[in-house]
Every structure is written in structure tokens, then in C-alpha cells.
Protein backbone atom coordinates (compact mmCIF):
# COMPACT_ATOMS: atom_id res chain seq x y z
CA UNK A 1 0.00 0.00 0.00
CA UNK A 2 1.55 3.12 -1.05
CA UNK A 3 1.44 6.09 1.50
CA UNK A 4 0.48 9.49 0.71
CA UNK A 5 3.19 12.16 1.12
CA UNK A 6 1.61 15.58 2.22
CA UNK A 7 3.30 19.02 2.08
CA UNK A 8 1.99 21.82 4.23
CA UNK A 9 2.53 25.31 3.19
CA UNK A 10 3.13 27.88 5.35
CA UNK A 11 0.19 30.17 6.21
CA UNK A 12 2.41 33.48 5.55
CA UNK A 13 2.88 32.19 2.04
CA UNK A 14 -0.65 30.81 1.32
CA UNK A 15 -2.21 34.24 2.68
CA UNK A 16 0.10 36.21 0.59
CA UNK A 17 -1.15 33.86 -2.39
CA UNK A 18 -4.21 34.12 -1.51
CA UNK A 19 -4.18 38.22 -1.55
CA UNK A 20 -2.55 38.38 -4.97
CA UNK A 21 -5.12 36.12 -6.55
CA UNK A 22 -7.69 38.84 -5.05
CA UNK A 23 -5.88 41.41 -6.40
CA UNK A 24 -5.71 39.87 -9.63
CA UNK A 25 -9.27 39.03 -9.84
CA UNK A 26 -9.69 42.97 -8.78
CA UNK A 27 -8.02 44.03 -11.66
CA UNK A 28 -9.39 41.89 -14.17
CA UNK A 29 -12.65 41.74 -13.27
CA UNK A 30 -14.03 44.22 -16.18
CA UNK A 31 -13.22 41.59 -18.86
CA UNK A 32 -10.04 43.54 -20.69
CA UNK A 33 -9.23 43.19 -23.95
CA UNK A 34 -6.70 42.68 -25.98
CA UNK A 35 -5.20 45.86 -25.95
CA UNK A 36 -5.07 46.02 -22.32
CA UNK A 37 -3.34 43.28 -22.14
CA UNK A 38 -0.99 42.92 -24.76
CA UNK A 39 2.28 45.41 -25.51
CA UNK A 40 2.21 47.38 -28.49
CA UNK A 41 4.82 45.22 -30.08
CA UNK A 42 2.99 42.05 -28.97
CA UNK A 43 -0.27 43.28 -30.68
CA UNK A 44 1.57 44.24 -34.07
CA UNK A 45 3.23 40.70 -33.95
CA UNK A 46 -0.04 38.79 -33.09
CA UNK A 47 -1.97 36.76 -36.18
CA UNK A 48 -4.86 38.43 -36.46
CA UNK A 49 -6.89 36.33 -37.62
CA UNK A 50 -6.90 34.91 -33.67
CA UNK A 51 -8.93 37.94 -32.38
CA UNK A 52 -10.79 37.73 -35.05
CA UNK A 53 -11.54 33.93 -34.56
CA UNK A 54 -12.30 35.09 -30.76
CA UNK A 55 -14.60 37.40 -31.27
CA UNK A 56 -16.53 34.83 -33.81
CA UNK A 57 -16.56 32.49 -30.26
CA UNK A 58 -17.43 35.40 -28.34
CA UNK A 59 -20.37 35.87 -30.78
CA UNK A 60 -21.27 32.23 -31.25
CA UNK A 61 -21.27 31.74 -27.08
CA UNK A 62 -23.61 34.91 -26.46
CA UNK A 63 -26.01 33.70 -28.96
CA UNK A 64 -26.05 30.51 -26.99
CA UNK A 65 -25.84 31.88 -23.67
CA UNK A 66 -29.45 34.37 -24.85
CA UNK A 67 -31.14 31.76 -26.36
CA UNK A 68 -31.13 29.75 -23.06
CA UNK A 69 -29.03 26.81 -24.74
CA UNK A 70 -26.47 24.55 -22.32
CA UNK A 71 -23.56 23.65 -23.87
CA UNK A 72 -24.83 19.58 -23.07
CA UNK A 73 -27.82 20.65 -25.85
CA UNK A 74 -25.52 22.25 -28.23
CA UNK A 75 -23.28 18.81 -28.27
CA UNK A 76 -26.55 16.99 -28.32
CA UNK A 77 -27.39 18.84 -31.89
CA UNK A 78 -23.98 19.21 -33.36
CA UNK A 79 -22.21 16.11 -32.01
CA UNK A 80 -19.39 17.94 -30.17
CA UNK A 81 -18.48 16.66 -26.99
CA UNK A 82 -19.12 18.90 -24.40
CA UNK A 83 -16.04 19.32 -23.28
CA UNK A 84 -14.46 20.22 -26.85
CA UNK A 85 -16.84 23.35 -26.99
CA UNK A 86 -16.16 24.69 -23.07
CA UNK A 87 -12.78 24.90 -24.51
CA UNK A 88 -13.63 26.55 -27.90
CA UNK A 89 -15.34 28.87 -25.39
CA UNK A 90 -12.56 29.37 -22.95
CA UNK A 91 -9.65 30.07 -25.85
CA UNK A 92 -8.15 26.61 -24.58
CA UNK A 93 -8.45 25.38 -28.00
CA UNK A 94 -7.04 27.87 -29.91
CA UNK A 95 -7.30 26.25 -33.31
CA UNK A 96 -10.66 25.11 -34.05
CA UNK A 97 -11.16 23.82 -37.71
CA UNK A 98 -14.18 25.71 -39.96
CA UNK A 99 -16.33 22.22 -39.48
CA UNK A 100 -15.97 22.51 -35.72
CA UNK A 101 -16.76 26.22 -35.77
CA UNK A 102 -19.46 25.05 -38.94
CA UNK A 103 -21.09 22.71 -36.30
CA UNK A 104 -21.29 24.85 -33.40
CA UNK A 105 -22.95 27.65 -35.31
CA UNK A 106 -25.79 25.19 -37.16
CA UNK A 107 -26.46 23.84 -33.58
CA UNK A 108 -27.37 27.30 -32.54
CA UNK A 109 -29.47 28.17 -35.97
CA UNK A 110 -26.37 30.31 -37.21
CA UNK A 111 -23.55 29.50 -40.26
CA UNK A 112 -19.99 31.14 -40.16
CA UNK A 113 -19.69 33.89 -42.57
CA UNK A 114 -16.20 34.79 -44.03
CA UNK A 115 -15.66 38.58 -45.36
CA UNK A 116 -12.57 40.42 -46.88
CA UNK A 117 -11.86 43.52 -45.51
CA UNK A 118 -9.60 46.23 -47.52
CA UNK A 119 -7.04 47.69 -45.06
CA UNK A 120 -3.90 50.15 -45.34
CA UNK A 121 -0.91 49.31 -46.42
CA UNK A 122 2.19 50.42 -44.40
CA UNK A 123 2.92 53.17 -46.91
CA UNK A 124 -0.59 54.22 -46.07
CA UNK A 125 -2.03 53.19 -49.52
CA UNK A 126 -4.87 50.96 -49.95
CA UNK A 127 -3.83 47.75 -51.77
CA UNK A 128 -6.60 48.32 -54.29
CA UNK A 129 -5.13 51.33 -55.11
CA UNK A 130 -1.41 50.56 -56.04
């Protein structure tokens, strides 16, 4: 029989812990975004499709979140296991592929909709326009 080894931690540390976590929750607790939480540098390196992608999530999990519907029914009609979409809706999974997101969206009544936006050029030009 094996034995269980147990560590205590001492309460100075665990209360200090314990008082950054609060701290942290404090100052996060207004949902920031990227911007708030990212360097400039780190925002200008990021893909971004990702934020986009997120904010598609964002969308798809407020539609499901109004319309009453528990994740458990939304696997139920798209076949997703539940645990696969908490962590579409979490950012865990951070890759999804276009059936995945194509599933989730037709188990809510929705269907993902790509667009092309035209944006500036770093001369300042519009490609369209070179």
C-alpha cells in the first residue's frame, strides 16, 4: 500500500497567495481586452486572424448563452463533446477547424460567414489602389 506524502505550506505564504489572486481578480474583473493586455509590439506581432476567430466564439457563445441553450444541448445537436466546446469557449483550444466552428454555429441556428476587408498598407495606400 503506497502512502500518501503531504506538504503543508506555510500560512504566511498561502495568505500572501491568496491576496494576490484577489488582487488579480480585482483588476481583471471588467473583462479587458486585448489591448489592455498585450504590448504594443505584442499586438503588431499577433496573427490576427486569432482575435478575429475570438470574437466569432465570443459571438457564437452569447447567442447561446441568450437563447437559453447549455452547452450539453448544443453537443446533443452538433455532435461535439461537451467538453471540446467549453474549450472553444474558454480560448483553450485555440485552433478550431471551420467544421468545428461550422457545427457549433448550425447547432445554434447560425452559419460562419467569411468577409474580406480592404485595409492600409504600411505606406498608407490601400492595396486596391497601387
Amino acid at each position: 500500500m503506497a502512502t500518501k506524502k503531504t506538504t503543508s505550506v506555510p500560512a504566511d505564504a498561502l495568505a500572501a497567495a491568496r491576496q494576490r489572486a484577489a488582487e488579480t481578480r480585482r483588476l481583471l474583473q471588467h473583462k479587458p481586452s486585448p489591448s489592455e493586455l498585450l504590448t504594443t509590439q505584442e499586438l503588431a506581432d499577433a496573427a490576427p486572424f486569432y482575435f478575429v476567430l475570438r470574437d466569432y466564439i465570443r459571438q457564437l457563445k452569447e447567442a447561446r448563452e441568450a437563447a437559453g441553450i447549455t452547452l450539453a444541448e448544443v453537443s446533443a445537436r452538433s455532435g461535439l463533446a461537451v467538453e471540446s466546446l467549453s474549450r472553444l469557449e474558454t480560448g483553450a483550444q485555440t485552433n478550431p477547424t471551420w467544421k468545428t466552428l461550422g457545427m457549433y454555429a448550425a447547432a445554434l441556428g447560425r452559419r460562419p460567414r467569411l468577409t474580406v476587408e480592404v485595409v492600409a498598407s504600411d505606406d498608407g495606400y490601400r492595396s486596391s489602389e497601387k
